[in-house]
C-alpha atoms as a PDB file:
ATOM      1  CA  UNK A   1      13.582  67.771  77.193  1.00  0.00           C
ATOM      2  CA  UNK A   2      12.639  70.272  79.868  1.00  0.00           C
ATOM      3  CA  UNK A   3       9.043  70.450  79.209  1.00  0.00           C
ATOM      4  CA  UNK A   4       8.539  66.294  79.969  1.00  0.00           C
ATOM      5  CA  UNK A   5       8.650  64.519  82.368  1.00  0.00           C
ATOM      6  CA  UNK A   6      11.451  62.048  83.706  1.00  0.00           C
ATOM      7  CA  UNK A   7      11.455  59.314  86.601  1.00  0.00           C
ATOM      8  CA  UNK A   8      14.798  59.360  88.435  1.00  0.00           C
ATOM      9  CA  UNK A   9      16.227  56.773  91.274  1.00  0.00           C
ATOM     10  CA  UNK A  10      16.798  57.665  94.807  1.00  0.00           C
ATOM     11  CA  UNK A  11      18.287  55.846  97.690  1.00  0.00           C
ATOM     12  CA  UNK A  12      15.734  55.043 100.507  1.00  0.00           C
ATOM     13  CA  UNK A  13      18.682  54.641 102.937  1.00  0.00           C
ATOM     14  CA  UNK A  14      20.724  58.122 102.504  1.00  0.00           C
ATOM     15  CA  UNK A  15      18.407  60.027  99.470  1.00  0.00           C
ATOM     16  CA  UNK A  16      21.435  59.795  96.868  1.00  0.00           C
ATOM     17  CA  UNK A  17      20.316  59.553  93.549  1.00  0.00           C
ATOM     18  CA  UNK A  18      21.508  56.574  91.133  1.00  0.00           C
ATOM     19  CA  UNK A  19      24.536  57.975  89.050  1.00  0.00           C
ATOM     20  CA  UNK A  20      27.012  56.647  86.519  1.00  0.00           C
ATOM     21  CA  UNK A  21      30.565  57.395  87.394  1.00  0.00           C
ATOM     22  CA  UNK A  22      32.997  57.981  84.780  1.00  0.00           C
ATOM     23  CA  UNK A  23      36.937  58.249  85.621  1.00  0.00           C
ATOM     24  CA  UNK A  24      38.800  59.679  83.256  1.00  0.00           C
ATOM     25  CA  UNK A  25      41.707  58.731  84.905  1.00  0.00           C
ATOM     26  CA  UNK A  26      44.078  58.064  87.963  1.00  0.00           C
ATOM     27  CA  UNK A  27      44.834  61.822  88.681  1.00  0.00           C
ATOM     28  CA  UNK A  28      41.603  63.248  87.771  1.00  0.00           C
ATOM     29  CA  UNK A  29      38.093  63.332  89.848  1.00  0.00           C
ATOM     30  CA  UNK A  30      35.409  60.848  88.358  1.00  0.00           C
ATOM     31  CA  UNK A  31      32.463  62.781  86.843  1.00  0.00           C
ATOM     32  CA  UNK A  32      28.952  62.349  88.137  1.00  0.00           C
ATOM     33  CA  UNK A  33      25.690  61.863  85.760  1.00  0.00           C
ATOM     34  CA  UNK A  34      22.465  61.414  86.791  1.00  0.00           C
ATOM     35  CA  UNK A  35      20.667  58.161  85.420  1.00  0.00           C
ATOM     36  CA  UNK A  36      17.747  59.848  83.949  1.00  0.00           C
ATOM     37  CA  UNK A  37      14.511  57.392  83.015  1.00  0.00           C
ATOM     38  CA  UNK A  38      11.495  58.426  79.932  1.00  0.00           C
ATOM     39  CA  UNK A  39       9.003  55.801  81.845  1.00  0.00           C
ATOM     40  CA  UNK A  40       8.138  54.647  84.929  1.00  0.00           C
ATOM     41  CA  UNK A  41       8.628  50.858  84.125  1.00  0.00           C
ATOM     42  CA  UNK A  42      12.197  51.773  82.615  1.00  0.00           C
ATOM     43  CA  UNK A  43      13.323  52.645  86.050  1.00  0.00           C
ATOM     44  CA  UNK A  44      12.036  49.603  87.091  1.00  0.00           C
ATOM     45  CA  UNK A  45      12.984  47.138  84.677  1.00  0.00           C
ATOM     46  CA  UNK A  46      16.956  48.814  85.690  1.00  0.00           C
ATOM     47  CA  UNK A  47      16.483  48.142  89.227  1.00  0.00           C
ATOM     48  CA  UNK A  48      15.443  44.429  89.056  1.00  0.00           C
ATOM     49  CA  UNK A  49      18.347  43.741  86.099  1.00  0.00           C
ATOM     50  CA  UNK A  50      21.217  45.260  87.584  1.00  0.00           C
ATOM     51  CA  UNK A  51      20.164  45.265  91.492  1.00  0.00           C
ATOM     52  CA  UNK A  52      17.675  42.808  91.894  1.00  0.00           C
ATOM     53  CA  UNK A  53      19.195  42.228  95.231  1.00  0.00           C
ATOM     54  CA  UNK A  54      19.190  45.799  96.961  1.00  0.00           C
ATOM     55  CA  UNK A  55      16.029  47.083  94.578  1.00  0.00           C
ATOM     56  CA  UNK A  56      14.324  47.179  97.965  1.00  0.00           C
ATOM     57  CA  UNK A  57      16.146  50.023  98.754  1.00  0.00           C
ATOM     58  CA  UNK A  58      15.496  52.531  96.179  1.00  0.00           C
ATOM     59  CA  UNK A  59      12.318  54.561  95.121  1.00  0.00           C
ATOM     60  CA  UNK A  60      11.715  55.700  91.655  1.00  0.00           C
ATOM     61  CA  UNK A  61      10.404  59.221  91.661  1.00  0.00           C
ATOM     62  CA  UNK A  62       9.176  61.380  88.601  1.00  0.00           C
ATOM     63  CA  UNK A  63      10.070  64.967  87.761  1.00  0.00           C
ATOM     64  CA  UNK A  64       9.886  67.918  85.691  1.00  0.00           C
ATOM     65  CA  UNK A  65      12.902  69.378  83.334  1.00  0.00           C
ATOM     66  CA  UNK A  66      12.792  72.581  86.074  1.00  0.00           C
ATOM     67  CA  UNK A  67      13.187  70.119  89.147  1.00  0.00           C
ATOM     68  CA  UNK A  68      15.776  68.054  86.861  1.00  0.00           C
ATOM     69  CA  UNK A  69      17.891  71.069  86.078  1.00  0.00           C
ATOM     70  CA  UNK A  70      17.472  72.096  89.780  1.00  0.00           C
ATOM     71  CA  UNK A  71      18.983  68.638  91.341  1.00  0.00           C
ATOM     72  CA  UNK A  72      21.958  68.866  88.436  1.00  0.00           C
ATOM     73  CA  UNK A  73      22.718  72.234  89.996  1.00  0.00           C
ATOM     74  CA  UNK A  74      22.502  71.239  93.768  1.00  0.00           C
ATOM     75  CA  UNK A  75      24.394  67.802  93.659  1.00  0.00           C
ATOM     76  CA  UNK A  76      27.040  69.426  91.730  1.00  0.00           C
ATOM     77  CA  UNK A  77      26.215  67.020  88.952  1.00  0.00           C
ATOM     78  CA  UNK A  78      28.414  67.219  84.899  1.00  0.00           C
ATOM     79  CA  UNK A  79      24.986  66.061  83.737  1.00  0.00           C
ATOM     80  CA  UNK A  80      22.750  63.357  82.553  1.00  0.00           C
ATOM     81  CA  UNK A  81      23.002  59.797  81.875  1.00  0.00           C
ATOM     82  CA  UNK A  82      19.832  59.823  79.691  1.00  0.00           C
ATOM     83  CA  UNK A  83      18.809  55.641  79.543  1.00  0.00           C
ATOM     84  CA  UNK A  84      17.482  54.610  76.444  1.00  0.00           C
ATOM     85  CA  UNK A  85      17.874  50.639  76.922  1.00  0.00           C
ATOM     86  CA  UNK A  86      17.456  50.089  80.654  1.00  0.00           C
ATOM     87  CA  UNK A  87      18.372  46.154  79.899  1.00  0.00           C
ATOM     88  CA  UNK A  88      21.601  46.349  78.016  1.00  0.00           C
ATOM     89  CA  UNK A  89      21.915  49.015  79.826  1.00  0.00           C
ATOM     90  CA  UNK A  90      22.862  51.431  76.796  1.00  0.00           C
ATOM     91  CA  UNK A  91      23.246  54.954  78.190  1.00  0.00           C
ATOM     92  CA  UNK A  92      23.355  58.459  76.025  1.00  0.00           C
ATOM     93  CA  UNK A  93      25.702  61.015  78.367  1.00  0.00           C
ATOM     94  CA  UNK A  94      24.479  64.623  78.154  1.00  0.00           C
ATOM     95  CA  UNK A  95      26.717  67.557  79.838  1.00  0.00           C
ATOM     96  CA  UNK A  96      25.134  70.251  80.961  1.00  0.00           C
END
């Protein structure tokens, strides 16, 4: 997994990075994934289902398993939301 590459989604307005958010419940903190992308056109194909309306304001951007492991580290995140169907959306959650 570290030795491909992966297309991520970043915010043009602040330079977050699209996440899933999981709460595990009322007392505890909601854990962080990053939404992780095999292709290109996956990305895509995510923005204009689920955000059609603000898919303006995001950027898809590739990068290596070091810069992925790198960006976990620095945005404090549990780990990745690897998509596999980017319609349904159907989502395989990887801690790190």
């Amino acid at each position: 997994m570290f030795s491909q590459i992966h297309y991520i989604v970043r915010s043009k307005v602040d330079g977050k990075y699209l996440v899933a958010r999981i709460n595990k419940g009322e007392d505890e903190v909601s854990m962080s994934y990053l939404l992780v992308f095999q292709e290109n056109f996956e990305a895509l194909s995510y923005l204009n289902t689920h955000g059609s309306d603000v898919s303006d304001r995001f950027i898809v951007e590739s990068t290596s398993g070091k810069q992925l492991k790198s960006i976990l580290q620095r945005w404090d995140f549990q780990g990745i939301g690897l998509v596999k169907d980017p319609l349904l959306p159907r989502i395989e959650f990887l801690s790190i």
